[in-house]
PDB file of N, CA and C in Angstrom:
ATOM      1  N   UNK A   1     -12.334 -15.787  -2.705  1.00  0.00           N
ATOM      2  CA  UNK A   1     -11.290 -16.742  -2.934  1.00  0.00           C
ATOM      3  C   UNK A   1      -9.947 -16.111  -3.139  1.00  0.00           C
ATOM      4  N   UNK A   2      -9.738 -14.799  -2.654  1.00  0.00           N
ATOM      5  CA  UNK A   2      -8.506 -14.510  -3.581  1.00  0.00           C
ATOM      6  C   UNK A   2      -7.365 -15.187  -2.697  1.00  0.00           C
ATOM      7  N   UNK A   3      -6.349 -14.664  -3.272  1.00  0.00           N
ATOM      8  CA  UNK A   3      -4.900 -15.753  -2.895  1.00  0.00           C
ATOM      9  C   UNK A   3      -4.178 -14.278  -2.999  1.00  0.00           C
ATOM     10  N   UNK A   4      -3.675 -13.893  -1.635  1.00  0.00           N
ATOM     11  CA  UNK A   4      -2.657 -12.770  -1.195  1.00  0.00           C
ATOM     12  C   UNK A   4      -1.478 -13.486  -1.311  1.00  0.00           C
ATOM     13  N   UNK A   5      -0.278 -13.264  -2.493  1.00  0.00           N
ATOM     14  CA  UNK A   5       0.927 -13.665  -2.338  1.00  0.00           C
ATOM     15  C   UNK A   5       1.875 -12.620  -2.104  1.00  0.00           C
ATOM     16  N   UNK A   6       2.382 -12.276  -0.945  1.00  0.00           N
ATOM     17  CA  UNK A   6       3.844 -11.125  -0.922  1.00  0.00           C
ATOM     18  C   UNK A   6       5.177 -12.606  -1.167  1.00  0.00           C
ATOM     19  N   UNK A   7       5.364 -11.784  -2.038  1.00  0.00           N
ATOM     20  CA  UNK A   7       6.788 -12.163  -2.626  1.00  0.00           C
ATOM     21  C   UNK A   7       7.489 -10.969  -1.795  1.00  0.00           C
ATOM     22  N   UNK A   8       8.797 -11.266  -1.259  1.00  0.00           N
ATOM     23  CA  UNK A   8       9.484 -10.716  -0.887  1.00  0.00           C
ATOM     24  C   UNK A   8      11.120 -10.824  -0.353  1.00  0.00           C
ATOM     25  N   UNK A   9      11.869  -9.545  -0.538  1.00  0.00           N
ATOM     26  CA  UNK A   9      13.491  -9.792   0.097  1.00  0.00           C
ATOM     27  C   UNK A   9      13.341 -10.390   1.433  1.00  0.00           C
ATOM     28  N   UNK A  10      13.888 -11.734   1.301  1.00  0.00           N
ATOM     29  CA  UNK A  10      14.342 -12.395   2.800  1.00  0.00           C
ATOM     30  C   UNK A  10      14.911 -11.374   3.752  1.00  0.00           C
ATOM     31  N   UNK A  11      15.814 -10.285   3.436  1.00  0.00           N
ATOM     32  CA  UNK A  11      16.099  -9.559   4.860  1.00  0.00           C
ATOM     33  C   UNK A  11      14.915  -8.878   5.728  1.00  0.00           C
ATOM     34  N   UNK A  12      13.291  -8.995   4.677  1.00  0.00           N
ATOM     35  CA  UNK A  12      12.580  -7.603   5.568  1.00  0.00           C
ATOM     36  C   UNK A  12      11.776  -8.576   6.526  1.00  0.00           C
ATOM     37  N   UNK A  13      12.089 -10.602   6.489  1.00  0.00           N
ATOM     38  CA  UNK A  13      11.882 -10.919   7.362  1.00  0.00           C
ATOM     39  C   UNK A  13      12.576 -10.878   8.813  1.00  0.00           C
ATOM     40  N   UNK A  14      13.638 -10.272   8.933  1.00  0.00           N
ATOM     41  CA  UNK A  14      14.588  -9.684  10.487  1.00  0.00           C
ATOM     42  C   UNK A  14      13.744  -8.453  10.702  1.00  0.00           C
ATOM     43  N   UNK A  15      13.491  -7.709   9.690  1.00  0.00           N
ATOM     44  CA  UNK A  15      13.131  -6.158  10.191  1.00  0.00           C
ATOM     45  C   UNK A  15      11.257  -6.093  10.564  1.00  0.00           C
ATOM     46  N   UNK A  16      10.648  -6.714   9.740  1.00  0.00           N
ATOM     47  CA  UNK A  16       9.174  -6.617   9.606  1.00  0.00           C
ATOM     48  C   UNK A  16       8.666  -7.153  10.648  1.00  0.00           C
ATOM     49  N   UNK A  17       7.299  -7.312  10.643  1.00  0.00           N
ATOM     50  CA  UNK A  17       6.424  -8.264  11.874  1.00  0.00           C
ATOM     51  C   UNK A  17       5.379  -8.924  10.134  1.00  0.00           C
ATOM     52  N   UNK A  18       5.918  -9.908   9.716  1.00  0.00           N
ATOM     53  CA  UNK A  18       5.451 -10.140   8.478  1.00  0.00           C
ATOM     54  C   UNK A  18       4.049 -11.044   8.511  1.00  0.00           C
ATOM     55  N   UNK A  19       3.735 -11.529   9.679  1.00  0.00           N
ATOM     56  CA  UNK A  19       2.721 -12.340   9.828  1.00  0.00           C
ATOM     57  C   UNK A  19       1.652 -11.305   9.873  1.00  0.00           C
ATOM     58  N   UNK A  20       2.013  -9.916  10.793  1.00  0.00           N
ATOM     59  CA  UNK A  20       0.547  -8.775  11.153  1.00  0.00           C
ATOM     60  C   UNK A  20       0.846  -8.113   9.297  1.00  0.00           C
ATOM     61  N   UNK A  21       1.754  -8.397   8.482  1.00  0.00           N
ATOM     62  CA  UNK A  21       1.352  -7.589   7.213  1.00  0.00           C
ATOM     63  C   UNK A  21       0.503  -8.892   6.505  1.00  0.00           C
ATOM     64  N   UNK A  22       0.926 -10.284   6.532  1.00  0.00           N
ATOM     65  CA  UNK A  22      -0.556 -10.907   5.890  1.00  0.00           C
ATOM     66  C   UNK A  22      -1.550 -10.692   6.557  1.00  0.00           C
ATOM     67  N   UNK A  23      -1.824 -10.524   7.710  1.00  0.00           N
ATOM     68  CA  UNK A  23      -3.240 -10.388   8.453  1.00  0.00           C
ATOM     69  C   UNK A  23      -3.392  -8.790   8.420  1.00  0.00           C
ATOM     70  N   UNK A  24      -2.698  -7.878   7.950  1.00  0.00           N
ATOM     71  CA  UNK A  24      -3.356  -6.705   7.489  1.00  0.00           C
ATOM     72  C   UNK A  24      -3.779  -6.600   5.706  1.00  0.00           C
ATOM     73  N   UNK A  25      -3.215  -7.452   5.281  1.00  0.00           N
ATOM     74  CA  UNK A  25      -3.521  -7.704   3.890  1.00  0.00           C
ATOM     75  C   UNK A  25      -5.031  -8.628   3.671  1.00  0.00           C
ATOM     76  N   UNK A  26      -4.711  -9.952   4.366  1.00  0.00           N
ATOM     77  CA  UNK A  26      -6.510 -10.569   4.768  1.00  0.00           C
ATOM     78  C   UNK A  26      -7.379  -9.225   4.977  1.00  0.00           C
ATOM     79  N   UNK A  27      -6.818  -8.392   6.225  1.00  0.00           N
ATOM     80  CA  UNK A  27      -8.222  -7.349   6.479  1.00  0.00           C
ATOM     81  C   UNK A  27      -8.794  -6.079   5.575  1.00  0.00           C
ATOM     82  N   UNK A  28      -7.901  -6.372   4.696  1.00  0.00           N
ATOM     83  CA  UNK A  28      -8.049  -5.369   3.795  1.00  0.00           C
ATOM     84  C   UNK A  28      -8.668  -6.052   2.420  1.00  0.00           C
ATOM     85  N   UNK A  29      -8.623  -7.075   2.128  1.00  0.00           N
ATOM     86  CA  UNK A  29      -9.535  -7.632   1.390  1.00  0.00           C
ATOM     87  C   UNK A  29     -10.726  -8.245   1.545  1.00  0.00           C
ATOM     88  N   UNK A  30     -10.407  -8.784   3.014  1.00  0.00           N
ATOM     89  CA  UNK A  30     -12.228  -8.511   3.837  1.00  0.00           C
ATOM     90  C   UNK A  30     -13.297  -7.545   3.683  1.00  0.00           C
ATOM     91  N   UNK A  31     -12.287  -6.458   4.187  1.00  0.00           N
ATOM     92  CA  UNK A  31     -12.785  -4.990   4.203  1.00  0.00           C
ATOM     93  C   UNK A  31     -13.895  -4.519   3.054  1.00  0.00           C
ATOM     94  N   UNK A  32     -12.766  -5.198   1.462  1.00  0.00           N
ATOM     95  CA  UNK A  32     -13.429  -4.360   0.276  1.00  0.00           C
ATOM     96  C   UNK A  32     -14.955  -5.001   0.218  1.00  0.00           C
ATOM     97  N   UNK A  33     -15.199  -5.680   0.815  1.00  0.00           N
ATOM     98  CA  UNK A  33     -16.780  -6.128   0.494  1.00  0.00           C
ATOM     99  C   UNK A  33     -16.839  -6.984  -0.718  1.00  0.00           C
ATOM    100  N   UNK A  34     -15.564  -7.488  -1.319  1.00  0.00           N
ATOM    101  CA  UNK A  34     -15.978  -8.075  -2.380  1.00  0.00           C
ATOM    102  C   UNK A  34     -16.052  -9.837  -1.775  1.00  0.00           C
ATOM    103  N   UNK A  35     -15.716  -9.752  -1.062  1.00  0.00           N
ATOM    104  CA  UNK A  35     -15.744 -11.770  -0.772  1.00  0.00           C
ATOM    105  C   UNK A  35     -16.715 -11.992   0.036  1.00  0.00           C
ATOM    106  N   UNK A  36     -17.424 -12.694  -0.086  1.00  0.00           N
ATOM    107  CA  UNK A  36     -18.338 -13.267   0.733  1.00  0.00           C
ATOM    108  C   UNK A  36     -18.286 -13.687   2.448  1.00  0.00           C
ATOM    109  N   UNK A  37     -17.033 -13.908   2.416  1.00  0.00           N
ATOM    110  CA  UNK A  37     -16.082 -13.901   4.087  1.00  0.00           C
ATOM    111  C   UNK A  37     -15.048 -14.270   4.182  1.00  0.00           C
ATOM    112  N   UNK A  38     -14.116 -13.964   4.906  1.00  0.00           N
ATOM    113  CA  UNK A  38     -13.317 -14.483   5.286  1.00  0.00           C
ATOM    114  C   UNK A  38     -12.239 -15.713   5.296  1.00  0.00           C
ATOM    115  N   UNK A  39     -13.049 -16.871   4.655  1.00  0.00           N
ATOM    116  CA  UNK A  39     -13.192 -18.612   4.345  1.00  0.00           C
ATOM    117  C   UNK A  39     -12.356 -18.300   3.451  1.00  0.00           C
ATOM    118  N   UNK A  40     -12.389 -18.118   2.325  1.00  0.00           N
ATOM    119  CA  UNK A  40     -12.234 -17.897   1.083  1.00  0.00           C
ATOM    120  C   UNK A  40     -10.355 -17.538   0.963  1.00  0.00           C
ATOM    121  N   UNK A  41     -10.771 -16.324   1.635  1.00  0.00           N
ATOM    122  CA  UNK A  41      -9.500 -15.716   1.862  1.00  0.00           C
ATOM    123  C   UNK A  41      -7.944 -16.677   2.151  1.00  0.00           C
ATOM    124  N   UNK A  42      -6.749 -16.006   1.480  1.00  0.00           N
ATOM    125  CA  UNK A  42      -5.877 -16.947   1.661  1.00  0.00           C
ATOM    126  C   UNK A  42      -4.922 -15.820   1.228  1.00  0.00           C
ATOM    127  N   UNK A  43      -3.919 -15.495   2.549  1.00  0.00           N
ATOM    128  CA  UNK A  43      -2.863 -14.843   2.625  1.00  0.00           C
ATOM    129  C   UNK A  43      -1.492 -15.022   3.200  1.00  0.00           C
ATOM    130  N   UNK A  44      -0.594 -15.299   1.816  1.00  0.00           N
ATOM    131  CA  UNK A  44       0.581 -15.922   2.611  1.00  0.00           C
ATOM    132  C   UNK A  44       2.063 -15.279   2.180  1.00  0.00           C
ATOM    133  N   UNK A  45       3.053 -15.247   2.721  1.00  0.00           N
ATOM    134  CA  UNK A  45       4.298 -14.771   2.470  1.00  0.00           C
ATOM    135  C   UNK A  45       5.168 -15.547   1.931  1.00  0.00           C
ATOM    136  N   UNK A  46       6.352 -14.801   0.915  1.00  0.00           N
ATOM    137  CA  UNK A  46       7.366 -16.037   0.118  1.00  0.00           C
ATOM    138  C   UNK A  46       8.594 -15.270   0.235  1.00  0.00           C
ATOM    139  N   UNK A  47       9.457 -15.517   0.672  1.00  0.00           N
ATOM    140  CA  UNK A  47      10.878 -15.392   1.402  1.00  0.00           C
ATOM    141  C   UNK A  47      11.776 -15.534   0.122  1.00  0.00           C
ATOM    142  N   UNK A  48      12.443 -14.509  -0.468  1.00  0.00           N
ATOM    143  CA  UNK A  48      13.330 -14.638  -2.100  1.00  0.00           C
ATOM    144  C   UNK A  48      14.437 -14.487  -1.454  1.00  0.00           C
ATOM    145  N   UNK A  49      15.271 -15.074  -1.699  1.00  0.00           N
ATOM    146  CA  UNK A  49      17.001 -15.001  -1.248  1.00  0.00           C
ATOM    147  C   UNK A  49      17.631 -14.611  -1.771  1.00  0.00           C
ATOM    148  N   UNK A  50      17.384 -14.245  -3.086  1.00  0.00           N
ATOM    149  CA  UNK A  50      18.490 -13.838  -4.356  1.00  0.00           C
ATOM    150  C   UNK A  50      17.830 -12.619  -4.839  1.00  0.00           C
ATOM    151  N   UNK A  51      18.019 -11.299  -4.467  1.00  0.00           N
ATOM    152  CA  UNK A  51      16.960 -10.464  -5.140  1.00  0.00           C
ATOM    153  C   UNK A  51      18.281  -8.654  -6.101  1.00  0.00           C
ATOM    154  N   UNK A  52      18.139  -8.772  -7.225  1.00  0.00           N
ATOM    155  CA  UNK A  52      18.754  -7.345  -7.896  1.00  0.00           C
ATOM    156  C   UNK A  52      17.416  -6.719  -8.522  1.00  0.00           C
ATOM    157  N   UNK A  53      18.054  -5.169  -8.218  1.00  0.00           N
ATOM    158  CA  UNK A  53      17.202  -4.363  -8.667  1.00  0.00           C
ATOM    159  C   UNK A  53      17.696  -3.249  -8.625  1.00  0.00           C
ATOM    160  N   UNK A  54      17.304  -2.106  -9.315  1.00  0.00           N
ATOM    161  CA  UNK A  54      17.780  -1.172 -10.047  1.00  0.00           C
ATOM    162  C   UNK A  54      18.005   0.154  -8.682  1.00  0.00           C
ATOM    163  N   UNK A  55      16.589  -0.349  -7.435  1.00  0.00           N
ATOM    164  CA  UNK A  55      16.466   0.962  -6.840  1.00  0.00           C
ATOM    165  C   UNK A  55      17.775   0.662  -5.597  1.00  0.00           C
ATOM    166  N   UNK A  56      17.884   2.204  -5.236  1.00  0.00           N
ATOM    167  CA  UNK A  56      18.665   2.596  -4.314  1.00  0.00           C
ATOM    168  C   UNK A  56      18.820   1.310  -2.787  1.00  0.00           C
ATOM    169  N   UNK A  57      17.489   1.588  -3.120  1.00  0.00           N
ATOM    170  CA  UNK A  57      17.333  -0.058  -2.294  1.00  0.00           C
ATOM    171  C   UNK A  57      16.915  -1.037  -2.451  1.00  0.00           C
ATOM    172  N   UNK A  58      17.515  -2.016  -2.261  1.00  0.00           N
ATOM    173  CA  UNK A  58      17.318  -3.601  -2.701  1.00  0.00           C
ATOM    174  C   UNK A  58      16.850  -4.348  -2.570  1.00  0.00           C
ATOM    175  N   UNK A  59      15.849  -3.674  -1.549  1.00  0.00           N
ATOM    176  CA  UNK A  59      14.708  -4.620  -0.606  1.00  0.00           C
ATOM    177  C   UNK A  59      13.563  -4.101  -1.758  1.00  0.00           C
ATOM    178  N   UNK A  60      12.482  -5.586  -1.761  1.00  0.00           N
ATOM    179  CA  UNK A  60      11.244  -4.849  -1.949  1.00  0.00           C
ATOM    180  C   UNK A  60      10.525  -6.286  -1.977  1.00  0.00           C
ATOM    181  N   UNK A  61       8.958  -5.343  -2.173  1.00  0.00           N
ATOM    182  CA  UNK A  61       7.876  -6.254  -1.355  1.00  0.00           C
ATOM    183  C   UNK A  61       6.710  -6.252  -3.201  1.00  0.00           C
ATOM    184  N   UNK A  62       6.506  -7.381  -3.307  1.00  0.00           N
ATOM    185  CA  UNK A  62       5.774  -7.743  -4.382  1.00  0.00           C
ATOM    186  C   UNK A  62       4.803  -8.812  -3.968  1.00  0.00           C
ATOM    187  N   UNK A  63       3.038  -7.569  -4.037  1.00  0.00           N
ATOM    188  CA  UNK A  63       2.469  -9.033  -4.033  1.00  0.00           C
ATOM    189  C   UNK A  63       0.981  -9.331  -5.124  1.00  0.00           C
ATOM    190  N   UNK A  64       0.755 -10.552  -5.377  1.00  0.00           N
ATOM    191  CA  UNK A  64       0.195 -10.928  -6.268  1.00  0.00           C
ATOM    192  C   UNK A  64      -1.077 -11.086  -5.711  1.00  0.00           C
ATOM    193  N   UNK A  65      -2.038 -10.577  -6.161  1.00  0.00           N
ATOM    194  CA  UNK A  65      -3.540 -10.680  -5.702  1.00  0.00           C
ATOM    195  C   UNK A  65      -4.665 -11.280  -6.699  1.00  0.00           C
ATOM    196  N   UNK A  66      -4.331 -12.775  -6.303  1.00  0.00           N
ATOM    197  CA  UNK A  66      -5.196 -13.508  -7.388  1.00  0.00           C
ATOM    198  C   UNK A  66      -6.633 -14.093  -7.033  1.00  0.00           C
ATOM    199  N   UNK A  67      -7.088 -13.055  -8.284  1.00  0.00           N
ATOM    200  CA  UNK A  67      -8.773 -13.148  -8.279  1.00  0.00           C
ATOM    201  C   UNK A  67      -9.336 -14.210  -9.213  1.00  0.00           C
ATOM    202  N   UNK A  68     -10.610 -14.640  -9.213  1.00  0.00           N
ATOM    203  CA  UNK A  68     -11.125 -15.601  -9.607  1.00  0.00           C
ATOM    204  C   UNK A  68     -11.621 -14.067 -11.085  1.00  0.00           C
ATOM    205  N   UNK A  69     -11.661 -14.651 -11.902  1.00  0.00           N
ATOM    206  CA  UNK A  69     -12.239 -13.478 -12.962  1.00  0.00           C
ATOM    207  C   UNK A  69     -13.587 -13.362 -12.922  1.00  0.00           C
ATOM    208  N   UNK A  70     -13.547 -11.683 -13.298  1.00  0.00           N
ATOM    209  CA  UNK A  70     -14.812 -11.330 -13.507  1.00  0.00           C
ATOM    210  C   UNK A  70     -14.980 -10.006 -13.492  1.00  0.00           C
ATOM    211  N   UNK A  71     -14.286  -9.574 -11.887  1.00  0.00           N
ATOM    212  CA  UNK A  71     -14.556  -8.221 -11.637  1.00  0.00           C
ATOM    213  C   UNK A  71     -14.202  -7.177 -12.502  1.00  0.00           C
ATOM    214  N   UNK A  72     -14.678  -6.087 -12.243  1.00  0.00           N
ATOM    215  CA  UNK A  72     -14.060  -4.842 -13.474  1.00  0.00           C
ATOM    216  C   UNK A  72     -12.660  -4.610 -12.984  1.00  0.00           C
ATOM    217  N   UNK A  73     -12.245  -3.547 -14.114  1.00  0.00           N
ATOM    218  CA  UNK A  73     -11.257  -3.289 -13.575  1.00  0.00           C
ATOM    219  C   UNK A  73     -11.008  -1.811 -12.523  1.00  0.00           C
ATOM    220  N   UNK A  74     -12.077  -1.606 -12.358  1.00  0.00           N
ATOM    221  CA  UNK A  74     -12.223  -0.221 -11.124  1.00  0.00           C
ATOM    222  C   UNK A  74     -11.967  -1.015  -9.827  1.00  0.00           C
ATOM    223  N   UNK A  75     -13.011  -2.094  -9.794  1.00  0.00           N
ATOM    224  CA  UNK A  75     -12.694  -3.004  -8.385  1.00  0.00           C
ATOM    225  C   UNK A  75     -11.127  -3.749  -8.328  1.00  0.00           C
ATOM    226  N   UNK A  76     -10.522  -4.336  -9.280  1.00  0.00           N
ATOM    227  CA  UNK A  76      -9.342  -4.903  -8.917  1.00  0.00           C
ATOM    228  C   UNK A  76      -8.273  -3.462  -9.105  1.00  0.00           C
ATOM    229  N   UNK A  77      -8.209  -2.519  -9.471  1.00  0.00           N
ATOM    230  CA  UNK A  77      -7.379  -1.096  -9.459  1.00  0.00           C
ATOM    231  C   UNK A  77      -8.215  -0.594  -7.978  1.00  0.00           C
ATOM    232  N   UNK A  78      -8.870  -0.736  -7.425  1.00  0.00           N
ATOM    233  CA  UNK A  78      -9.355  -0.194  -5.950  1.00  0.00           C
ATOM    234  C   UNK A  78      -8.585  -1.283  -5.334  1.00  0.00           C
ATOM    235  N   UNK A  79      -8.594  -2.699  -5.114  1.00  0.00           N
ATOM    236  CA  UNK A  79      -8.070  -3.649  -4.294  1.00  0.00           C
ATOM    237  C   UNK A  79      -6.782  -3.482  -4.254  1.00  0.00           C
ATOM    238  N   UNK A  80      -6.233  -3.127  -5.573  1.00  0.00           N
ATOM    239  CA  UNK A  80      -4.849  -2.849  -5.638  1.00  0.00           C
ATOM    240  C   UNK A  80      -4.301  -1.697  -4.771  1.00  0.00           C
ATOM    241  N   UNK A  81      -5.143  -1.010  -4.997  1.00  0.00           N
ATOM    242  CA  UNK A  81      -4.450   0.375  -4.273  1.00  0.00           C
ATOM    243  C   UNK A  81      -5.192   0.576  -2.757  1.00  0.00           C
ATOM    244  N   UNK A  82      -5.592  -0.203  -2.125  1.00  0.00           N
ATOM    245  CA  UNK A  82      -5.675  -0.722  -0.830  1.00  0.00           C
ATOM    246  C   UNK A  82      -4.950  -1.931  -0.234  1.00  0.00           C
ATOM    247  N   UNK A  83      -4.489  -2.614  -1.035  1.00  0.00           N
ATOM    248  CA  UNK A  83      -3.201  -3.460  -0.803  1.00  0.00           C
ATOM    249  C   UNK A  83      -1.929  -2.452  -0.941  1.00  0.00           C
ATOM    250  N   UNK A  84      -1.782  -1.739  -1.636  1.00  0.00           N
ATOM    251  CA  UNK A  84      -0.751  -0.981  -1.861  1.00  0.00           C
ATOM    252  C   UNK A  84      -0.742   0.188  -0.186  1.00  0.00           C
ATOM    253  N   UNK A  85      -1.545   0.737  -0.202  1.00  0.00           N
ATOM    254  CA  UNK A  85      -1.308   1.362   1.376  1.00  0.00           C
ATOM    255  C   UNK A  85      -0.820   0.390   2.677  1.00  0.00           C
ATOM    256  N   UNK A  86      -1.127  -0.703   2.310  1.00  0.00           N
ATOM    257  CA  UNK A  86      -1.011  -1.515   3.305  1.00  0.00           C
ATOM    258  C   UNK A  86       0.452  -1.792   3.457  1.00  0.00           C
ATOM    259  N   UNK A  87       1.385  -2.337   2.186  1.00  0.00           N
ATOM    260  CA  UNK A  87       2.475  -2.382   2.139  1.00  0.00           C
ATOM    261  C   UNK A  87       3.151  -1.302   2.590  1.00  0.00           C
ATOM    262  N   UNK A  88       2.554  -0.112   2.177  1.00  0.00           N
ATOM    263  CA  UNK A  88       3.317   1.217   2.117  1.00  0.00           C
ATOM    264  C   UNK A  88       3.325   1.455   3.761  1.00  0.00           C
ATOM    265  N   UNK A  89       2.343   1.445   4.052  1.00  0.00           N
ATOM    266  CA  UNK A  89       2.109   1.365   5.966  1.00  0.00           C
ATOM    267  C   UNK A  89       3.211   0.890   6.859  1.00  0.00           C
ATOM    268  N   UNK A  90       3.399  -0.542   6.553  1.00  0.00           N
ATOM    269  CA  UNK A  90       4.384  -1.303   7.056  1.00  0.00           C
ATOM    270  C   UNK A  90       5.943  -1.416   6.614  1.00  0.00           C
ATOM    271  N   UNK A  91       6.201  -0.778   5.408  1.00  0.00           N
ATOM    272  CA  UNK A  91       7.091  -0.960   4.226  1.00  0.00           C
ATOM    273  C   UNK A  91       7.637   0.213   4.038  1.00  0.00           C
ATOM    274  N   UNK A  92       7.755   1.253   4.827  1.00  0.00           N
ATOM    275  CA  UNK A  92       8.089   2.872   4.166  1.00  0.00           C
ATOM    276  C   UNK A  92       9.501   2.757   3.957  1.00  0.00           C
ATOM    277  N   UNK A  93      10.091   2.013   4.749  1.00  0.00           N
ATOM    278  CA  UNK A  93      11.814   2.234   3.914  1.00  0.00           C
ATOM    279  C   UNK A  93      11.969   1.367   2.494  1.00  0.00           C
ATOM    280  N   UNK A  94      10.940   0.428   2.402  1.00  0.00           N
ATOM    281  CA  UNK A  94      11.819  -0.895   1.227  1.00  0.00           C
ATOM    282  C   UNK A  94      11.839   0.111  -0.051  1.00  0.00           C
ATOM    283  N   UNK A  95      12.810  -0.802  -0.919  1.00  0.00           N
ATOM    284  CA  UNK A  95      12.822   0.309  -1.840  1.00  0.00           C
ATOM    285  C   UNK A  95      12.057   0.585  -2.947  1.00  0.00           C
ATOM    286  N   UNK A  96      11.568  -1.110  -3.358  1.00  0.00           N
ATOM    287  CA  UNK A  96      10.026  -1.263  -4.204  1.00  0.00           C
ATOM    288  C   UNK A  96       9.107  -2.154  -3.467  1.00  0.00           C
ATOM    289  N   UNK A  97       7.611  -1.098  -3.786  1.00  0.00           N
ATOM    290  CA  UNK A  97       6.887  -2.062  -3.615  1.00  0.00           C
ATOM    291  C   UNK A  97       5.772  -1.878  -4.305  1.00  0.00           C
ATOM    292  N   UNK A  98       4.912  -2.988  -4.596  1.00  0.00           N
ATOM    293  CA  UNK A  98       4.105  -3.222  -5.893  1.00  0.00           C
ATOM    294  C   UNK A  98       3.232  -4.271  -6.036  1.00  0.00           C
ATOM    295  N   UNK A  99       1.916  -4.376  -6.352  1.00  0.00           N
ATOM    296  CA  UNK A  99       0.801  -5.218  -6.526  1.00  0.00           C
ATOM    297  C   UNK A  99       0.331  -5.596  -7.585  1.00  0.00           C
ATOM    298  N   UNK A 100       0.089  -6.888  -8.020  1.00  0.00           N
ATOM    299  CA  UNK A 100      -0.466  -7.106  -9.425  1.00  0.00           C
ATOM    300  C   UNK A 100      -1.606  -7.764  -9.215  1.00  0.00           C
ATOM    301  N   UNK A 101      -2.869  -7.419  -9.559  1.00  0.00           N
ATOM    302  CA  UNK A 101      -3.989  -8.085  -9.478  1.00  0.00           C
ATOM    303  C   UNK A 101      -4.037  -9.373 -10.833  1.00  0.00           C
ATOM    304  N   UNK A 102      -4.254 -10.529 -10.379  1.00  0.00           N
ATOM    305  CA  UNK A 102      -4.719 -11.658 -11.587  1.00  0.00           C
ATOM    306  C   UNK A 102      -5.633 -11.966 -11.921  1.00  0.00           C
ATOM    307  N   UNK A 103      -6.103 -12.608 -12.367  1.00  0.00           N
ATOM    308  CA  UNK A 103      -7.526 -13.254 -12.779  1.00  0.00           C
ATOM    309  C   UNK A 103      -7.193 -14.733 -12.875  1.00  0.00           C
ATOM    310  N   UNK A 104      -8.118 -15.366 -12.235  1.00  0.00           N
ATOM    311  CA  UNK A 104      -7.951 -17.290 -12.695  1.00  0.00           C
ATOM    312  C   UNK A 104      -9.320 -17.257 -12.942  1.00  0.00           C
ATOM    313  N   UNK A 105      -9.073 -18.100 -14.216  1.00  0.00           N
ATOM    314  CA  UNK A 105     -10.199 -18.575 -14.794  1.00  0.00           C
ATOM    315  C   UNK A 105     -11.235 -19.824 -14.161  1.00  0.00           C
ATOM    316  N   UNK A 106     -12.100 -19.202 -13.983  1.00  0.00           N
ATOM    317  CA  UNK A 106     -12.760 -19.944 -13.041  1.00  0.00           C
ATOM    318  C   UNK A 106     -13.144 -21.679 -13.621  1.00  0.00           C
ATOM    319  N   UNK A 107     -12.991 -21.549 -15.180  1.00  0.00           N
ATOM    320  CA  UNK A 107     -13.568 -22.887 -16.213  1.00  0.00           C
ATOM    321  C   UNK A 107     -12.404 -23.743 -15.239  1.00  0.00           C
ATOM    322  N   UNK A 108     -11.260 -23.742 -15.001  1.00  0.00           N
ATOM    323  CA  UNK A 108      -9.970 -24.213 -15.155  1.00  0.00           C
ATOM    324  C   UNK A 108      -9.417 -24.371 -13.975  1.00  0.00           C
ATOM    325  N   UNK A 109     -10.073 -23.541 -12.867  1.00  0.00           N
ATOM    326  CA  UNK A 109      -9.794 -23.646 -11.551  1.00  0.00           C
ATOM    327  C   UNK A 109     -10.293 -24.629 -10.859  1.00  0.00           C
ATOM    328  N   UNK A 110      -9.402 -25.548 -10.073  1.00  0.00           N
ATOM    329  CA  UNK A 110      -9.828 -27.057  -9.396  1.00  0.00           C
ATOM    330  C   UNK A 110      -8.584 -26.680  -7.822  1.00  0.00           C
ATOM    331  N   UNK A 111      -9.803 -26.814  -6.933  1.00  0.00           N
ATOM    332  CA  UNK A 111      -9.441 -26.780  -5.568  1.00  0.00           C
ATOM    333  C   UNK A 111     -10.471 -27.893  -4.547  1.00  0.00           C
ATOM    334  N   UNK A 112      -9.611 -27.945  -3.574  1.00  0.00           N
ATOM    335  CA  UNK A 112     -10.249 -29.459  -2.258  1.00  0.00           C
ATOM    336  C   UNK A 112     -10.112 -28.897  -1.581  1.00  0.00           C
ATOM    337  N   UNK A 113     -11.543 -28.800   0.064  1.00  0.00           N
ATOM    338  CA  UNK A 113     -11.171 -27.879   0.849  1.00  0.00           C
ATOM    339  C   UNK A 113     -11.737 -28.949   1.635  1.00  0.00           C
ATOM    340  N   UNK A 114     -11.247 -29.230   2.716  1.00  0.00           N
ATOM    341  CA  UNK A 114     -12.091 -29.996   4.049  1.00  0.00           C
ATOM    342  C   UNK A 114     -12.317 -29.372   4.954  1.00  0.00           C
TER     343      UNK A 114
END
């Protein structure tokens, strides 16, 4: 079930191919063997217009990798840092980039799928 969110500077949509970085982000959470398939999966991009920050460069790529809770934290620090190559892959000039794994509580979680 996880939910791939890149938050990101609106300019690295002119420079990027941002659709093959969610579908390299899907394949990389495919990959880890932790989801059951594919279905589940949900990877999407968010376009920030207003972005300051401290580094040299002003671009950067933030994304949120929200898990249903449970896993340890070896598996969501592994997911992380296979999302993190991925950015880094596609992303070598921006000036930050960075992954936060979540947890949703599964008691509390309410979704409709047709």
């Amino acid at each position: 079930m996880p939910h791939l969110i890149l938050e990101h500077s609106k300019s690295l949509a002119d420079k990027y191919d941002l659709a093959q970085v969610s579908q390299d982000l899907f394949d990389a959470a495919l990959a880890s063997g932790q989801f059951a398939d594919g279905k589940a999966i949900k990877s999407r991009t968010i376009a920030s217009d207003n972005t300051v920050s401290g580094a040299a460069n002003n671009e950067f790529a933030h994304l949120t990798l929200r898990l249903i809770a449970g896993r340890s934290v070896e598996i969501r620090k592994k997911l992380a840092e296979d999302c993190l190559a991925v950015l880094e892959k596609h992303f070598a000039e921006v000036g930050s980039l960075s992954v936060q794994p979540l947890e949703i509580d599964p008691d509390t979680y309410a979704k409709r799928v047709l």
